[in-house]
Protein backbone atom coordinates (compact mmCIF):
# COMPACT_ATOMS: atom_id res chain seq x y z
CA UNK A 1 3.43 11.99 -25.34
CA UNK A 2 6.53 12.33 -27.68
CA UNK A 3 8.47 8.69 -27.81
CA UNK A 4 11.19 10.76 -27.94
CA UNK A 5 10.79 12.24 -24.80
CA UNK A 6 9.11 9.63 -23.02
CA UNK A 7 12.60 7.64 -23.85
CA UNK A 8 14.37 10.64 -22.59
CA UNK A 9 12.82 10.47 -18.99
CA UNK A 10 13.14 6.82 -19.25
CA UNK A 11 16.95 6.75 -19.86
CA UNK A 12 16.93 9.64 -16.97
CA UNK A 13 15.00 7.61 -14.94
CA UNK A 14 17.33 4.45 -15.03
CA UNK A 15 20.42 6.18 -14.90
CA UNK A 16 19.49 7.50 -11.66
CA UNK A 17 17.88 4.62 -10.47
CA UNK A 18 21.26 2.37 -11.47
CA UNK A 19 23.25 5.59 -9.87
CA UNK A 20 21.63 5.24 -6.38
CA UNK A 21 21.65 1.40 -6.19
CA UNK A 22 25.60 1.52 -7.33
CA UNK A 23 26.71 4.57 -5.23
CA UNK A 24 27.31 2.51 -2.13
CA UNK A 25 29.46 0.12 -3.79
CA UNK A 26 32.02 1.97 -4.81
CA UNK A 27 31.91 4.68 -1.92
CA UNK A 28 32.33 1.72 0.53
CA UNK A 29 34.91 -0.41 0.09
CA UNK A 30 35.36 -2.35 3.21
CA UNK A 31 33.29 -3.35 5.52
CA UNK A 32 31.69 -1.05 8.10
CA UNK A 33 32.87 -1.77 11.92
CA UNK A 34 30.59 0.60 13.81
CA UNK A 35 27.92 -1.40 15.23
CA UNK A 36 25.60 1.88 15.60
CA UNK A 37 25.84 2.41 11.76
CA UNK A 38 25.26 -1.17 10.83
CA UNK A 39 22.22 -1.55 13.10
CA UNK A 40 20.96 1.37 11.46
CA UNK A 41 21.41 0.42 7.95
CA UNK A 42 19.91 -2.72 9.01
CA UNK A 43 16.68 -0.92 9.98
CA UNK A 44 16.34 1.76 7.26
CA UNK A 45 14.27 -0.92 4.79
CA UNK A 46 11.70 -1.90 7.27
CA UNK A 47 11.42 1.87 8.36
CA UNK A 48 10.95 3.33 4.85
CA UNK A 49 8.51 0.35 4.18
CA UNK A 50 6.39 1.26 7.22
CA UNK A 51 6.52 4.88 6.45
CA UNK A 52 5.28 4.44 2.84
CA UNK A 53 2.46 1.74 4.18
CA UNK A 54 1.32 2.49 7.25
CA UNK A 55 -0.27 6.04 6.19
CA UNK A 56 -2.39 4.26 3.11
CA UNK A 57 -3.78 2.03 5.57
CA UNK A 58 -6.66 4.30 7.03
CA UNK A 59 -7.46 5.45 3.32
CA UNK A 60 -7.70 2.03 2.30
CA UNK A 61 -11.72 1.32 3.26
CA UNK A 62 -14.49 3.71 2.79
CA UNK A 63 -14.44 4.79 6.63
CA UNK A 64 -11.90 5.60 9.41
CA UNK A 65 -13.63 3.15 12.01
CA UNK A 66 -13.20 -0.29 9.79
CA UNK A 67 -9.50 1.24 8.73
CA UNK A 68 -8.84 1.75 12.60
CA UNK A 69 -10.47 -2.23 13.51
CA UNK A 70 -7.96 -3.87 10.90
CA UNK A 71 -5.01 -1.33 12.72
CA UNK A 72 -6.06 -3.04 15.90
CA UNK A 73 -6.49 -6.35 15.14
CA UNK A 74 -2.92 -5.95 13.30
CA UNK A 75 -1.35 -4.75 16.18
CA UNK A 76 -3.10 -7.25 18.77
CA UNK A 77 -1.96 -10.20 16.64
CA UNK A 78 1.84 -8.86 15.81
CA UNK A 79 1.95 -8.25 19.78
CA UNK A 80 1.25 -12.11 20.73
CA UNK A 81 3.50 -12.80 17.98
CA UNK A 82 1.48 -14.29 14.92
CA UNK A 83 2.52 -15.02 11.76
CA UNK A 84 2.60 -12.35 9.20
CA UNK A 85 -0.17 -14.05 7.01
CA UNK A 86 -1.75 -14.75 10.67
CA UNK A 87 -1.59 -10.61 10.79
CA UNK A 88 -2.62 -9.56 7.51
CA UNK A 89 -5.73 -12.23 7.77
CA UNK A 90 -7.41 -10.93 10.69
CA UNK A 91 -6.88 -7.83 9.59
CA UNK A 92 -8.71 -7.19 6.52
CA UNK A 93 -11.33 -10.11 8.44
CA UNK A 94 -11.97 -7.25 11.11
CA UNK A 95 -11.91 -4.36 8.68
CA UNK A 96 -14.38 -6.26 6.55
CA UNK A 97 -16.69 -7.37 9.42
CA UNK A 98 -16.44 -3.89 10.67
CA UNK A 99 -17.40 -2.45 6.95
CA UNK A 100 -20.10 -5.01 6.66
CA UNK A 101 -21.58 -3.87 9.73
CA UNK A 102 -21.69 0.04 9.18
CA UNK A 103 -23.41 -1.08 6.51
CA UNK A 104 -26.12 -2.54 7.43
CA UNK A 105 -26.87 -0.91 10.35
């Protein structure tokens, strides 16, 4: 690729980047009142974080069944309220196990 143009996309790249991240400060100026809003801007993170994860998680071992264990095991231990290492631990534990034994069977 042309350094040129690879410092083209760069500097368009940034700029929009910069654009999004600054965009809300100077549209909002005070502080927003409406609880509805600010519970949903609360949420929107942890929502686009799940969206973006949660779909790479069955393609993430070499079969649906061991990709579907770790979902389990993630969910059973987020439901009794483990820790998030706790979570991600028994997880990849159970999708291993689960790997391990399609695999030798």
């Amino acid at each position: 690729m042309n350094t040129g143009i690879f410092f083209t996309y760069l500097a368009v790249m940034a700029g929009v980047t910069y654009l999004l991240r600054a965009l809300p400060f100077v549209l909002c100026q005070k502080q927003i009142e409406n609880v509805f809003l600010r519970s949903f801007l609360t949420y929107i993170p942890y929502t686009v974080l799940g969206a973006m994860t949660f779909p790479a998680v069955f393609y993430s071992t070499d079969s649906l069944e061991s990709a579907l264990a770790g979902v389990f095991a993630a969910l059973c231990l987020a439901f009794f309220e483990k820790g998030l290492l706790t979570v991600a631990a028994g997880a990849c534990l159970l999708a291993f196990f689960v790997q391990l034994a399609e695999l030798l069977l």
